[in-house]
N, C-alpha and C. Protein backbone atom coordinates (compact mmCIF):
# COMPACT_ATOMS: atom_id res chain seq x y z
N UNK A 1 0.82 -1.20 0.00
CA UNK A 1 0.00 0.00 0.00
C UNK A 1 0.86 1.26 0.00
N UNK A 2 2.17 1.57 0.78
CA UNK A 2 2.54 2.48 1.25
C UNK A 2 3.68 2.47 -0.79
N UNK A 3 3.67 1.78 -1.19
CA UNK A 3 4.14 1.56 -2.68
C UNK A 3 3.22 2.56 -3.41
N UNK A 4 1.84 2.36 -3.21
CA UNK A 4 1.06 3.09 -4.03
C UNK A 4 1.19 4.24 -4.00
N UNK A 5 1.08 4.48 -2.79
CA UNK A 5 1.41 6.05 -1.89
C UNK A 5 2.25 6.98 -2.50
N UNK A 6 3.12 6.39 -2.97
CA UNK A 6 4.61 6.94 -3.08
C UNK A 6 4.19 7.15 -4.36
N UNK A 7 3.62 6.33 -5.03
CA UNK A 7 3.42 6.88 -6.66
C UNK A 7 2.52 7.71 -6.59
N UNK A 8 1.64 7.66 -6.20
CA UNK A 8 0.75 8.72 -6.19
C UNK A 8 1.57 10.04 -6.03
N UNK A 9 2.35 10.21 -4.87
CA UNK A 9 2.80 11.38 -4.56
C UNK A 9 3.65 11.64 -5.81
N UNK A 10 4.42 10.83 -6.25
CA UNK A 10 5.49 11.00 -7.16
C UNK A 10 4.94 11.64 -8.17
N UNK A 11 3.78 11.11 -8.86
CA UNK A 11 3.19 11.46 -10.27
C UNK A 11 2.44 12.71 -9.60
N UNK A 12 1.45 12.80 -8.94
CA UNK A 12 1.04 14.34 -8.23
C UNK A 12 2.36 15.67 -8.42
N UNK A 13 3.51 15.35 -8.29
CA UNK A 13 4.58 16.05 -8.22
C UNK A 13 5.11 16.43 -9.55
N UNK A 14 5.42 15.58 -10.36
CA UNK A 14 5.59 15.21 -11.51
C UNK A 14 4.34 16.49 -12.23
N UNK A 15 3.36 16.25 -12.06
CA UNK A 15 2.13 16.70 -12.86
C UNK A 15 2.14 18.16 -12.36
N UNK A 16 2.38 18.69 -11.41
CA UNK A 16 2.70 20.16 -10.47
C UNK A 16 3.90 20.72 -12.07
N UNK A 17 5.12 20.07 -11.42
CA UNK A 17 6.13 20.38 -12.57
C UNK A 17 5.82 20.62 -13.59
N UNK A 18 4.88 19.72 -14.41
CA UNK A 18 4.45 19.78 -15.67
C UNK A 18 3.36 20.97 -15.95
N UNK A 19 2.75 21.13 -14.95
CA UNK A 19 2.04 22.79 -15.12
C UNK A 19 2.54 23.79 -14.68
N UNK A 20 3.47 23.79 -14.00
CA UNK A 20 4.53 25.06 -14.36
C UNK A 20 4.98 25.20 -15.60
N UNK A 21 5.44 24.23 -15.80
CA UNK A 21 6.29 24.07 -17.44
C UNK A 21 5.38 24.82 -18.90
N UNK A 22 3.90 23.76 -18.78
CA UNK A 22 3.21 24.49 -19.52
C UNK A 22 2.57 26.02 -19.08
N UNK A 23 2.87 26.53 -18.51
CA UNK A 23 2.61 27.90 -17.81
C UNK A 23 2.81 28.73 -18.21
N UNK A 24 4.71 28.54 -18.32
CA UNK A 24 5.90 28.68 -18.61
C UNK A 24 6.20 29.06 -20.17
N UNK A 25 6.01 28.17 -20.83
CA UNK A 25 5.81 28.06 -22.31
C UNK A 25 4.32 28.56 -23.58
N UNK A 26 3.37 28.54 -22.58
CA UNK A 26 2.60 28.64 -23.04
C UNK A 26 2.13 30.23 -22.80
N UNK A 27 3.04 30.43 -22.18
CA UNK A 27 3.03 32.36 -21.69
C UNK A 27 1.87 32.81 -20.52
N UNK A 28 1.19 32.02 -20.27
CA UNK A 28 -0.09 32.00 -19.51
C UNK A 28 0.30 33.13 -18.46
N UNK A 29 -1.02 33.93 -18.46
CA UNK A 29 -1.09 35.11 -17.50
C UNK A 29 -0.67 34.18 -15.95
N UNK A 30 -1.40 33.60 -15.65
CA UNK A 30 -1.24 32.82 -14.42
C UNK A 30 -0.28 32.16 -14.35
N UNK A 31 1.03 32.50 -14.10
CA UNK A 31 2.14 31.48 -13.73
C UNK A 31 1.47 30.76 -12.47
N UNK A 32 1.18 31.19 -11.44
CA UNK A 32 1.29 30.04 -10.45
C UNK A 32 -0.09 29.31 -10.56
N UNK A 33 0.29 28.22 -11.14
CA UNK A 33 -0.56 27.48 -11.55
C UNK A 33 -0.61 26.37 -10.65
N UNK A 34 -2.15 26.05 -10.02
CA UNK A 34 -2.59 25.82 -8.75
C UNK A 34 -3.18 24.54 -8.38
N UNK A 35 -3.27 24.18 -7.79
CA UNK A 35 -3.93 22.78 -7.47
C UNK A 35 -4.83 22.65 -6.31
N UNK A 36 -5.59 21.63 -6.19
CA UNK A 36 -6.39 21.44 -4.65
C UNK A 36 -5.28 22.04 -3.64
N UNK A 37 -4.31 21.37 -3.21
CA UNK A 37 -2.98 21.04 -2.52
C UNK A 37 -2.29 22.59 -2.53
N UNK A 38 -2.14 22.93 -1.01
CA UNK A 38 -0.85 24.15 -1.28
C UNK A 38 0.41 23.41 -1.06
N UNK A 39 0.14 22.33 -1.30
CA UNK A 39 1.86 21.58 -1.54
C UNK A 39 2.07 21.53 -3.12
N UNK A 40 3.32 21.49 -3.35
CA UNK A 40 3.59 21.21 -4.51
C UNK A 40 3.11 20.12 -5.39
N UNK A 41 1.65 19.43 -5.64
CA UNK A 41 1.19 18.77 -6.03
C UNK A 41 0.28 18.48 -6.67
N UNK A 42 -0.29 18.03 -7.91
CA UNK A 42 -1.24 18.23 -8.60
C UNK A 42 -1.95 16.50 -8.34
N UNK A 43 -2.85 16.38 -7.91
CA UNK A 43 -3.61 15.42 -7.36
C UNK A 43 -4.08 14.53 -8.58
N UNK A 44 -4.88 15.30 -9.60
CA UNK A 44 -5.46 14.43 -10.98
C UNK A 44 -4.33 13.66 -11.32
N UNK A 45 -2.91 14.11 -11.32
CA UNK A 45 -1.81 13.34 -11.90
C UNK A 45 -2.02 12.40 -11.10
N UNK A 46 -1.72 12.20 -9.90
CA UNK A 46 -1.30 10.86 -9.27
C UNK A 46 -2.22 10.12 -9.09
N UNK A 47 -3.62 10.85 -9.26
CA UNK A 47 -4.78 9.53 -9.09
C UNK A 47 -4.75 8.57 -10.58
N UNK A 48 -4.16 9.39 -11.50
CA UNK A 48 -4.76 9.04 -13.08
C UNK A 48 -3.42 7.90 -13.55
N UNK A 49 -2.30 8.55 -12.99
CA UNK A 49 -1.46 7.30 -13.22
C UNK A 49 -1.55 6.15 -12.55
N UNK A 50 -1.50 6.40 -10.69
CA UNK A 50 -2.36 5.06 -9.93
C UNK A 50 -3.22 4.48 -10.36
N UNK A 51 -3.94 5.06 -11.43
CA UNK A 51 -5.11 4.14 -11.81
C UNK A 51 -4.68 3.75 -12.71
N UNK A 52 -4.03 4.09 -13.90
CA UNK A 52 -3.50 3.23 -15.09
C UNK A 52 -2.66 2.08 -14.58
N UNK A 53 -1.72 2.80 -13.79
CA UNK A 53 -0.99 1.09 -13.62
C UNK A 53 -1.57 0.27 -12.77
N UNK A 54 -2.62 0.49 -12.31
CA UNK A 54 -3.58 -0.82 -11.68
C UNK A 54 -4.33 -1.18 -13.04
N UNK A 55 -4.78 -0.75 -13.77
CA UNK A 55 -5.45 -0.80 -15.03
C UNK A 55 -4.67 -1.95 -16.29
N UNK A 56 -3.58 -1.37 -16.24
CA UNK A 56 -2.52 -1.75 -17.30
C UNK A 56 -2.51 -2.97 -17.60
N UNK A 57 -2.12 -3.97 -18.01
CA UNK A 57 -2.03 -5.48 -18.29
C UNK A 57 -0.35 -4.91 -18.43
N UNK A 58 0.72 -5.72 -17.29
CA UNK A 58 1.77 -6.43 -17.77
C UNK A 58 2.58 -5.71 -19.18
N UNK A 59 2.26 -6.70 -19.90
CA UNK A 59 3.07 -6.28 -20.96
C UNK A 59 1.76 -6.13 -22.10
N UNK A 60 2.09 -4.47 -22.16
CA UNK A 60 1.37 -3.50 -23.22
C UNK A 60 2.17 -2.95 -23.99
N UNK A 61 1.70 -3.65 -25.65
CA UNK A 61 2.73 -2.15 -26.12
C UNK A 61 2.54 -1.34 -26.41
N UNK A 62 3.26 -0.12 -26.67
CA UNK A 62 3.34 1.12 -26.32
C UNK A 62 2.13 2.15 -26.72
N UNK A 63 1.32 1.56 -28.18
CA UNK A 63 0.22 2.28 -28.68
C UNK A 63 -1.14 1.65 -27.67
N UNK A 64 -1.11 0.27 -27.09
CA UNK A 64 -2.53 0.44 -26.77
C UNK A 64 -2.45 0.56 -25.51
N UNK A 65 -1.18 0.90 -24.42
CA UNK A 65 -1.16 1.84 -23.32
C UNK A 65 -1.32 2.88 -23.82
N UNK A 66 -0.84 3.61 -24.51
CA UNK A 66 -1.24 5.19 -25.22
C UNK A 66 -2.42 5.57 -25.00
N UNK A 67 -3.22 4.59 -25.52
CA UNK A 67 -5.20 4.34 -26.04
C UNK A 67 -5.48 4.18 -24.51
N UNK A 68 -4.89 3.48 -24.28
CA UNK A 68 -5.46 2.74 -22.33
C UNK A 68 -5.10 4.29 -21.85
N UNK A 69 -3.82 4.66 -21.50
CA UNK A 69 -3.63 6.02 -20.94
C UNK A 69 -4.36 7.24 -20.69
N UNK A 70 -4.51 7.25 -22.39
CA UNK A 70 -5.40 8.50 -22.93
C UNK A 70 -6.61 8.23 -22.16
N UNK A 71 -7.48 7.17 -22.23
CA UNK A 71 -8.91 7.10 -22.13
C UNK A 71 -8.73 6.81 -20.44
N UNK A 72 -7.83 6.32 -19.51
CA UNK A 72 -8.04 6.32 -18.02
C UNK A 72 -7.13 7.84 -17.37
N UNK A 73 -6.70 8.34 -17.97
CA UNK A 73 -6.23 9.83 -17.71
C UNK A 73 -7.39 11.32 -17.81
N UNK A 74 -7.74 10.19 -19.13
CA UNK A 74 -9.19 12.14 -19.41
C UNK A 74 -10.54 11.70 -18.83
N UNK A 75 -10.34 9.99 -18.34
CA UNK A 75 -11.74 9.50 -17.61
C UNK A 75 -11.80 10.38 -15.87
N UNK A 76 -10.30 10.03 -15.38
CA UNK A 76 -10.02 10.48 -14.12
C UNK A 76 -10.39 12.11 -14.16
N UNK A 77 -9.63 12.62 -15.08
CA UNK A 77 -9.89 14.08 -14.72
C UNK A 77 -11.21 14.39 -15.35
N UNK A 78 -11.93 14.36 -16.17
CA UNK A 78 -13.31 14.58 -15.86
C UNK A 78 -14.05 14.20 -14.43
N UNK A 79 -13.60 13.43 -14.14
CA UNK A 79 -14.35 12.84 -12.68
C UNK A 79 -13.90 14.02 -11.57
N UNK A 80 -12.36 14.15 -11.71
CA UNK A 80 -12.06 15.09 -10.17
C UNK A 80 -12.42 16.41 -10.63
N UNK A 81 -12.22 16.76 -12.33
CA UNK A 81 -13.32 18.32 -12.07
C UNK A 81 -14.68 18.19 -11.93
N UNK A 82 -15.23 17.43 -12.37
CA UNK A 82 -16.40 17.21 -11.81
C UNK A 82 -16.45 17.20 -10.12
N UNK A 83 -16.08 16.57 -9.77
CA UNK A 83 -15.81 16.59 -8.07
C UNK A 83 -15.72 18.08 -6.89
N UNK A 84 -14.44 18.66 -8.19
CA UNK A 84 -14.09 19.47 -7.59
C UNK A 84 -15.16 20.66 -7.54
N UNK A 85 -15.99 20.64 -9.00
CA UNK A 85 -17.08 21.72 -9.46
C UNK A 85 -18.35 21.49 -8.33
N UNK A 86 -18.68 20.25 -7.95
CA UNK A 86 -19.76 20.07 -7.02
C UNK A 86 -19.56 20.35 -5.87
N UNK A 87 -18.20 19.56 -5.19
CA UNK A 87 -17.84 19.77 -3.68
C UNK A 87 -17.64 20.89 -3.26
N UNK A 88 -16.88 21.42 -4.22
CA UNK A 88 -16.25 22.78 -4.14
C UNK A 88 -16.61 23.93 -4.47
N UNK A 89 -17.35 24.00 -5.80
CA UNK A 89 -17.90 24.72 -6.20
C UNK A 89 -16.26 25.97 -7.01
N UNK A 90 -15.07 25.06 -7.35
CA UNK A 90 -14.26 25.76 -8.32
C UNK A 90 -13.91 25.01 -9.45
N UNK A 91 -13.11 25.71 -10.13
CA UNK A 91 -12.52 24.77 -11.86
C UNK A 91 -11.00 25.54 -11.47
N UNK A 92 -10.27 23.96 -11.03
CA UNK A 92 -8.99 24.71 -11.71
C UNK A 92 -8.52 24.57 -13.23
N UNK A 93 -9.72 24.62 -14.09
CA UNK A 93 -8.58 23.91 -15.39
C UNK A 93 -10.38 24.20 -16.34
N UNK A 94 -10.23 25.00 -17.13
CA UNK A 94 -11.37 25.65 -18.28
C UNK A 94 -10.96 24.99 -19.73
N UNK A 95 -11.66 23.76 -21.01
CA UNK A 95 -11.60 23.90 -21.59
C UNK A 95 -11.94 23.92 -22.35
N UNK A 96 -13.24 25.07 -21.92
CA UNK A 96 -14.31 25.42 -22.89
C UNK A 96 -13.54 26.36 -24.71
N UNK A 97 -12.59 26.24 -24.62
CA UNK A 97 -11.84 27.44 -25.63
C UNK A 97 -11.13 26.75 -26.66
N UNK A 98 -11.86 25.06 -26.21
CA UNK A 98 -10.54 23.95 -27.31
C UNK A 98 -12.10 23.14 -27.75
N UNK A 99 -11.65 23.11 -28.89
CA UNK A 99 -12.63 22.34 -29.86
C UNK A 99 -12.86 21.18 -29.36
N UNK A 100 -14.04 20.50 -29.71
CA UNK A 100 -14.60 19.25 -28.66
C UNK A 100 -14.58 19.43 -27.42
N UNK A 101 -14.72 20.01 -26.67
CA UNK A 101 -14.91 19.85 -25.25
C UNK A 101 -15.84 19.01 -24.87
N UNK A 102 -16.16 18.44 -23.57
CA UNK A 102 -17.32 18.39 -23.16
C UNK A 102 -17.21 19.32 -21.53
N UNK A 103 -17.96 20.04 -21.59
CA UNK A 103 -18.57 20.50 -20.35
C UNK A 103 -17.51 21.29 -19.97
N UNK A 104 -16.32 21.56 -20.47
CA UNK A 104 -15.31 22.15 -19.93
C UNK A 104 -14.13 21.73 -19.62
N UNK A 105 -14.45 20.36 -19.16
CA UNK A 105 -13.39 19.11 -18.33
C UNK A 105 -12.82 18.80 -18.76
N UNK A 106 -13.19 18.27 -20.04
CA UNK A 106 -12.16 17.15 -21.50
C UNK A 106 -12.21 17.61 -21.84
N UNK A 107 -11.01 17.72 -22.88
CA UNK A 107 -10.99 17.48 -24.37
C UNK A 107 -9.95 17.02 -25.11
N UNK A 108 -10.48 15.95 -26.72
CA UNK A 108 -9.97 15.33 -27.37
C UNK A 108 -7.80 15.86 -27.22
N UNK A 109 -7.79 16.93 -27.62
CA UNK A 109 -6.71 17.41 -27.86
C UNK A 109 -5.66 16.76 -26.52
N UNK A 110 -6.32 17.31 -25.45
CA UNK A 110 -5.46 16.81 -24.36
C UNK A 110 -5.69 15.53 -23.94
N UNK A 111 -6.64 14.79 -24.25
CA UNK A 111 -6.52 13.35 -24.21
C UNK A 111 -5.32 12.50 -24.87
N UNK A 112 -5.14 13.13 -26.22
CA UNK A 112 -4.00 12.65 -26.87
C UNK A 112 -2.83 13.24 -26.25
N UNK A 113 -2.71 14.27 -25.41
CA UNK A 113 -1.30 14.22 -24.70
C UNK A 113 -1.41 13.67 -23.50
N UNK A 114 -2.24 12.79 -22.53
CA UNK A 114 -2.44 12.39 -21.74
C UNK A 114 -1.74 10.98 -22.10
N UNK A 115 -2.28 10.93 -23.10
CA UNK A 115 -1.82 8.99 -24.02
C UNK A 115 -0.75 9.02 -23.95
N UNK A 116 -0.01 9.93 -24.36
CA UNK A 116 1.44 10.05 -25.36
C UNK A 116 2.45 10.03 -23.52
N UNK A 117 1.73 10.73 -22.78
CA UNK A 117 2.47 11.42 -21.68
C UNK A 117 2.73 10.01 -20.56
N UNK A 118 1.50 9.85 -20.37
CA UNK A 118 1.21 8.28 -19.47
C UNK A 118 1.83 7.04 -19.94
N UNK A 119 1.76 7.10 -21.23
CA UNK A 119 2.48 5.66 -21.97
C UNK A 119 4.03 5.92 -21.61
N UNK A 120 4.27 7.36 -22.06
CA UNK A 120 5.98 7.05 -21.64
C UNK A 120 5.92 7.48 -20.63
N UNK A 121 5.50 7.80 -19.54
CA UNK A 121 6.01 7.75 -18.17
C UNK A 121 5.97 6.12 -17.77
N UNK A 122 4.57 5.39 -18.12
CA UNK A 122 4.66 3.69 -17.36
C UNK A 122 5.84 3.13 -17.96
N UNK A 123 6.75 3.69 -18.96
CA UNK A 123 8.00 3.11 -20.00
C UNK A 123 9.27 3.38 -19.01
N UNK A 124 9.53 4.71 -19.07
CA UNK A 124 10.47 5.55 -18.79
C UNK A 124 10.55 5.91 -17.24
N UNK A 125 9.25 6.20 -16.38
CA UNK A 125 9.51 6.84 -14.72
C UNK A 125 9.05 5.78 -14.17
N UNK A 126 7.95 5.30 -14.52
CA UNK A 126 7.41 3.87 -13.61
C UNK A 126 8.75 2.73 -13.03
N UNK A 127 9.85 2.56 -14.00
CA UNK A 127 10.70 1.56 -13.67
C UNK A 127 11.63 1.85 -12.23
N UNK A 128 12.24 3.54 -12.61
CA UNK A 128 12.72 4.16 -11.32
C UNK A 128 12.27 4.44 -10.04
N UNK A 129 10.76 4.62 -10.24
CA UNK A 129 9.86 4.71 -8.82
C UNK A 129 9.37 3.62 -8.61
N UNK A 130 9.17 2.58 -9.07
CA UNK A 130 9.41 1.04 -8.37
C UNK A 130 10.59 0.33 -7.36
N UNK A 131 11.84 1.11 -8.02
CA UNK A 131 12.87 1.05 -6.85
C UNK A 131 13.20 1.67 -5.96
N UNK A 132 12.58 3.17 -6.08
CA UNK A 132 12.72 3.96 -5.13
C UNK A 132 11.63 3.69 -4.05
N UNK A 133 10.29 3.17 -5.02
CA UNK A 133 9.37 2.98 -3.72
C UNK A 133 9.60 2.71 -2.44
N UNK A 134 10.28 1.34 -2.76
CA UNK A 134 10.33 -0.01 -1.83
C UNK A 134 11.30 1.25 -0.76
N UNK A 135 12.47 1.63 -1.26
CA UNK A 135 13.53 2.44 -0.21
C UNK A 135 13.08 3.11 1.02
N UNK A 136 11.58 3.21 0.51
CA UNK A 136 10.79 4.76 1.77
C UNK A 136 10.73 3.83 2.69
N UNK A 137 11.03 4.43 3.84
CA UNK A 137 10.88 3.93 5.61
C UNK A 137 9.35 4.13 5.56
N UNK A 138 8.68 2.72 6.44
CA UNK A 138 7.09 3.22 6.90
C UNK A 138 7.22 4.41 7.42
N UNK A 139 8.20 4.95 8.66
CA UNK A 139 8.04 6.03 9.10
C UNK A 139 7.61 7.18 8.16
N UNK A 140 8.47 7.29 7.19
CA UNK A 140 8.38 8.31 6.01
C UNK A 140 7.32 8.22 5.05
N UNK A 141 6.69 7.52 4.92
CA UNK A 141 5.44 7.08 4.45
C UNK A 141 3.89 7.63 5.32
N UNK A 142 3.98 7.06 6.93
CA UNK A 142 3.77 7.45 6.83
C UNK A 142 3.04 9.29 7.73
N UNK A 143 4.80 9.94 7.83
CA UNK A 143 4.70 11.17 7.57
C UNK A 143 4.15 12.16 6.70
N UNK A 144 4.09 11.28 5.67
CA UNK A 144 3.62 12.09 4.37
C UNK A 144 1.91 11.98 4.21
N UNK A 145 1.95 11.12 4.46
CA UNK A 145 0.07 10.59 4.88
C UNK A 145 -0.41 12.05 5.95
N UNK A 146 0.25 12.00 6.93
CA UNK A 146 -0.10 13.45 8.03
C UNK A 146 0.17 14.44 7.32
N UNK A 147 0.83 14.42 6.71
CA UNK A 147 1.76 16.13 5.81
C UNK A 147 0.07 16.35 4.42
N UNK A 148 0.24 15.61 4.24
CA UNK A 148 -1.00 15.54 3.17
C UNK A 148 -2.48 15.81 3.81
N UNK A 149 -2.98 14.77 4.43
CA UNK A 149 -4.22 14.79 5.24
C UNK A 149 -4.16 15.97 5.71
N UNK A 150 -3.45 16.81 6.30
CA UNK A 150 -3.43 18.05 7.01
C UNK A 150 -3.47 19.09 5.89
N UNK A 151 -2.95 19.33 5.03
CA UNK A 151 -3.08 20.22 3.84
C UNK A 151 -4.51 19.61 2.88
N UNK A 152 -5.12 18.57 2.77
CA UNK A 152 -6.02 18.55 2.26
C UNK A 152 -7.43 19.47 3.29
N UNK A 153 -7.69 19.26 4.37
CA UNK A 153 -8.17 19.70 5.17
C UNK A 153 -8.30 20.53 5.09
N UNK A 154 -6.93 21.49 5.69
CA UNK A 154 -6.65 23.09 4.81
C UNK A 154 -7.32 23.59 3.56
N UNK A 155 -6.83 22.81 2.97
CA UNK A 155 -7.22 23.45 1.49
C UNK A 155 -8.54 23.37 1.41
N UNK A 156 -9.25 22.05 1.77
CA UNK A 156 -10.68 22.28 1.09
C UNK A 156 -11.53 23.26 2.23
N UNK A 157 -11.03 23.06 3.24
CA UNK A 157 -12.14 24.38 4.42
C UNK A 157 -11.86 25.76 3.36
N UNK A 158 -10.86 26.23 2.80
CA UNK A 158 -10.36 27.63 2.54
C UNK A 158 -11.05 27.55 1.15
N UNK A 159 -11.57 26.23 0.25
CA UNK A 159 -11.68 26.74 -0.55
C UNK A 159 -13.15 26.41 -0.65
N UNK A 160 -13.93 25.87 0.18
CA UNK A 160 -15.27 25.99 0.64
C UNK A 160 -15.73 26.91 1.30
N UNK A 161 -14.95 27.82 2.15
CA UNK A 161 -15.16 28.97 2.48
C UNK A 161 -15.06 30.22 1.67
N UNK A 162 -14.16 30.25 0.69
CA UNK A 162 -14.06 31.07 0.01
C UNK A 162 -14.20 31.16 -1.69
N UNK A 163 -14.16 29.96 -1.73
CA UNK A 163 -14.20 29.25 -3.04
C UNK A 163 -13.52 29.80 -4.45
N UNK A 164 -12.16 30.25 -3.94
CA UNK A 164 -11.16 31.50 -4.71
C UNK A 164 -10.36 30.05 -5.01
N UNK A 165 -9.44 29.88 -5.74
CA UNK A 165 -8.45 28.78 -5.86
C UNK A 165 -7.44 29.65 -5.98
N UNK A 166 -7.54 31.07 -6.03
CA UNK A 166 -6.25 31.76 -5.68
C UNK A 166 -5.50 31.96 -4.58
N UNK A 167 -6.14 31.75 -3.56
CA UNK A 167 -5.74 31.66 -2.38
C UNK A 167 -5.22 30.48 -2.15
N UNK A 168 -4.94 29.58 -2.93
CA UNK A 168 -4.04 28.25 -2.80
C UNK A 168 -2.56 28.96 -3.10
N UNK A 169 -2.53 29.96 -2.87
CA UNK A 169 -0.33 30.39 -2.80
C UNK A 169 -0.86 31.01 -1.44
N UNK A 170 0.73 30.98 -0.54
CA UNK A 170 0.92 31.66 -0.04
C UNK A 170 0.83 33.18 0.31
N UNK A 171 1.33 33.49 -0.63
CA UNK A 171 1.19 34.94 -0.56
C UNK A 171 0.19 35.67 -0.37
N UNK A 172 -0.48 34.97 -1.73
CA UNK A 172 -2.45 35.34 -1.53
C UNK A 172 -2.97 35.31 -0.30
N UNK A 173 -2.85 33.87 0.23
CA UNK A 173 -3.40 33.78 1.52
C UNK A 173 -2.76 34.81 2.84
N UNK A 174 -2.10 35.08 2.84
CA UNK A 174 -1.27 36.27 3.95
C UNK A 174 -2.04 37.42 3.24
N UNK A 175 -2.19 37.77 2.38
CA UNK A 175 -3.15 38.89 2.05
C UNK A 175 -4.36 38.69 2.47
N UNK A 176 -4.95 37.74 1.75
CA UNK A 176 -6.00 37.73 2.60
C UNK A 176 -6.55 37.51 4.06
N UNK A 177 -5.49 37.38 4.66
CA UNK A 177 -5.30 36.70 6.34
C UNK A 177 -5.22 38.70 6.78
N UNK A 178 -4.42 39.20 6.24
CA UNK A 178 -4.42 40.55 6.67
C UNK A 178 -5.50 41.43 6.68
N UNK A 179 -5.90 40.92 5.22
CA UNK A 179 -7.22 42.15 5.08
C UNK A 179 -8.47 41.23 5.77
N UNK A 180 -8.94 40.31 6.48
CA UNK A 180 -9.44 40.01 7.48
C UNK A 180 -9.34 40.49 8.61
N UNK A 181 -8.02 40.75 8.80
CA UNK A 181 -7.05 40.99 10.30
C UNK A 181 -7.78 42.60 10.20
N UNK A 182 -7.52 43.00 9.53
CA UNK A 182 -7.46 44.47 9.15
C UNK A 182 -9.07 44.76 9.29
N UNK A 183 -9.88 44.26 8.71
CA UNK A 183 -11.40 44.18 8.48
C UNK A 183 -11.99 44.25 10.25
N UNK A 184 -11.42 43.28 10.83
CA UNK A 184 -12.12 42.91 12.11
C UNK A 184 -11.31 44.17 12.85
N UNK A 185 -10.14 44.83 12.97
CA UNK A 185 -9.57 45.87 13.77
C UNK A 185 -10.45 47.50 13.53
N UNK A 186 -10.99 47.25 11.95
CA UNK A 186 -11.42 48.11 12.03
C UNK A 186 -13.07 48.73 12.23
N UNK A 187 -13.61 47.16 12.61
CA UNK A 187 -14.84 47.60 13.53
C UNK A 187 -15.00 48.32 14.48
């Protein structure tokens, strides 16, 4: 179990990186590009790869993991924006502006980089975080379980209360912690 864990976190991390990157490149007004998590972590990643490689058969080659990828990557994240749109009542991720959409959540375009992305990560990162798994101390395992559980908590009270996903940085949040501070002093 504490194997799974670790991938999860790994690919969550992984997927953080990867939306900076596209952030980055893609010139996007919003560099800090945000997640449930004020940890460095993007959650859809690590649920969507945990689920492919429970999904996966063994030995796949590389096009119909692609197909498998694609279709258990854009299945997952329709589900957690969906999730996130009900529970929460936010969208971190709009893609009403790309041809085929549905509803906002999917679309075709990024399904095919989901395929392309997932197939070579179960090729290429899956082999290295299989050995690194096993290395993690239960202790450290599970620390990270408390480090997490405690920032999920966080995050979703702040963003059920306020339902901003900007306030998932730091900074934001100290602003807004002030002009509260500030609000109540000046009753």
């Amino acid at each position: 179990m504490s194997r799974w864990f670790v991938y999860f976190l790994s690919y969550s991390f992984l997927g953080y990186l990867l939306e900076k990157l596209h952030a980055r490149l893609s010139h996007s007004p919003n560099q800090l590009r945000r997640c449930f998590l004020l940890l460095p972590l993007c959650p859809v990643y690590g649920l969507a790869m945990t689920a492919l490689l429970a999904l996966a058969p063994e030995e796949t080659g590389f096009f119909p993991l692609m197909l498998l990828g694609g279709a258990v990557c854009t299945g997952v994240e329709y589900l957690v924006h969906l999730f996130y749109d009900k529970a929460l009542g936010v969208w971190f991720w709009d893609y009403r502006p790309m041809r085929g959409h549905l509803q906002g959540r999917i679309c075709p375009q990024f399904a095919l980089i989901w395929g392309l992305l997932s197939a070579a990560a179960v090729r290429l990162i899956q082999p290295l975080l299989e050995s690194l798994a096993g290395a993690v101390p239960p202790w450290a395992v599970f620390l990270l379980w408390m480090v997490l559980a405690a920032d999920c908590v966080f995050s979703w009270s702040l963003l059920r209360r306020y339902g901003d996903t900007e306030l998932l940085s730091l900074r934001a949040l100290l602003i807004q912690a002030r002009a509260v501070s500030q609000s109540k002093t000046s009753l």
